[in-house]
Protein backbone atom coordinates (compact mmCIF):
# COMPACT_ATOMS: atom_id res chain seq x y z
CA UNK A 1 -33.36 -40.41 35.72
CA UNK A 2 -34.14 -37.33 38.03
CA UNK A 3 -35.02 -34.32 36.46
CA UNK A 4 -32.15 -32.50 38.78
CA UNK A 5 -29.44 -34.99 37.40
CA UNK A 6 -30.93 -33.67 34.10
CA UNK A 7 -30.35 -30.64 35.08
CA UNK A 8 -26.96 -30.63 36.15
CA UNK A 9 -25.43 -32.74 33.69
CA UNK A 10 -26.90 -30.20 31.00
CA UNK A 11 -25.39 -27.43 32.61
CA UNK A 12 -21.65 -29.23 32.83
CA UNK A 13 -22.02 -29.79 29.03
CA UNK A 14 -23.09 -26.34 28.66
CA UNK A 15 -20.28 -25.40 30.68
CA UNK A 16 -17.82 -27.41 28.88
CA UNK A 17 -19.25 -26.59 25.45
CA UNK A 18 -18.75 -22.76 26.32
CA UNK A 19 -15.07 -23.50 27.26
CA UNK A 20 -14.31 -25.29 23.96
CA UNK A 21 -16.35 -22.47 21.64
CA UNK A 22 -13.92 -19.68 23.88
CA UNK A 23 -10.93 -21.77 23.12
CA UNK A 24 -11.46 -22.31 19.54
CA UNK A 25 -12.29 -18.64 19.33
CA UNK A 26 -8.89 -17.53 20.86
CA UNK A 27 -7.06 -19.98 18.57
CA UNK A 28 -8.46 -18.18 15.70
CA UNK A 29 -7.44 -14.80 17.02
CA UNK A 30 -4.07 -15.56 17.40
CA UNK A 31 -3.75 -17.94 14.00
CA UNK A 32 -5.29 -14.16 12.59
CA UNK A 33 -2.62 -12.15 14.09
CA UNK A 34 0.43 -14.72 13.14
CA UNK A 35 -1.07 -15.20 9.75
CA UNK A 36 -1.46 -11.03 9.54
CA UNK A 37 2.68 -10.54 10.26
CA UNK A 38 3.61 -13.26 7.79
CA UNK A 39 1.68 -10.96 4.87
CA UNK A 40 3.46 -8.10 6.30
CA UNK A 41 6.63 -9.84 5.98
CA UNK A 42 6.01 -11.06 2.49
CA UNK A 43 5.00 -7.75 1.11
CA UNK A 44 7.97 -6.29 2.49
CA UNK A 45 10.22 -9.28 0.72
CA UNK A 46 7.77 -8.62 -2.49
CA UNK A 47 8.85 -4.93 -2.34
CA UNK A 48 12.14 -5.73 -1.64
CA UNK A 49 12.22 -8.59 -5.05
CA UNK A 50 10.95 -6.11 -7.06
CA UNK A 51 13.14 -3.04 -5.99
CA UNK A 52 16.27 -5.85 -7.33
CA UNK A 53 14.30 -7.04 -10.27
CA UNK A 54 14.16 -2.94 -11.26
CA UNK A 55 18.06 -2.65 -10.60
CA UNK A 56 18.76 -5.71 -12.31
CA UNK A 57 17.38 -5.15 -16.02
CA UNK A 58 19.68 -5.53 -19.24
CA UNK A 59 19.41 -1.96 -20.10
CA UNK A 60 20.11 -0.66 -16.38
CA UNK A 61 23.12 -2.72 -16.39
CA UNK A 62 25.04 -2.44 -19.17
CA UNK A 63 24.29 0.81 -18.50
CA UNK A 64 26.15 0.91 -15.38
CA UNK A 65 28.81 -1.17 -17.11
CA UNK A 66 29.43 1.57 -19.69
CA UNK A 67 29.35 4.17 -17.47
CA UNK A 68 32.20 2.49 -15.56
CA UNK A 69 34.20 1.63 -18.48
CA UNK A 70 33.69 4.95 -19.30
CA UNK A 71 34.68 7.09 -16.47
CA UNK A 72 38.02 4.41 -16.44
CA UNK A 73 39.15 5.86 -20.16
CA UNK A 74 38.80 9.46 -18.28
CA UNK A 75 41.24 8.87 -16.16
């Protein structure tokens, strides 16, 4: 084997290796950036679950209820 067909089959597979490495890298970027807005959205449903949970507690309401029971006897 020639030490020019060495040569340039090294450099294709250098070439080719390069164009794999910058794929893989961009794959990762965007798999980042998808993965980042799928946290945002479950921190906003977290927020969201937990702003219910708070409404939604025995004492709140019966609360509520007695309040409306109570403001129908005004009447």
């Amino acid at each position: 084997m020639d030490v020019s067909t060495a040569i340039v089959l090294l450099t294709i597979n250098v070439i080719v290796l390069s164009i794999v490495i910058i794929a893989l890298i961009i794959v990762a970027i965007v798999l980042v950036a998808k993965l980042n807005k799928v946290a945002s959205n479950v921190q906003e449903t977290t927020a969201n679950v937990a702003n219910i949970t708070g409404w939604f507690t025995p004492s709140k309401v019966f609360g509520e209820i007695i309040n409306v029971i109570n403001s129908i006897k005004k009447k």
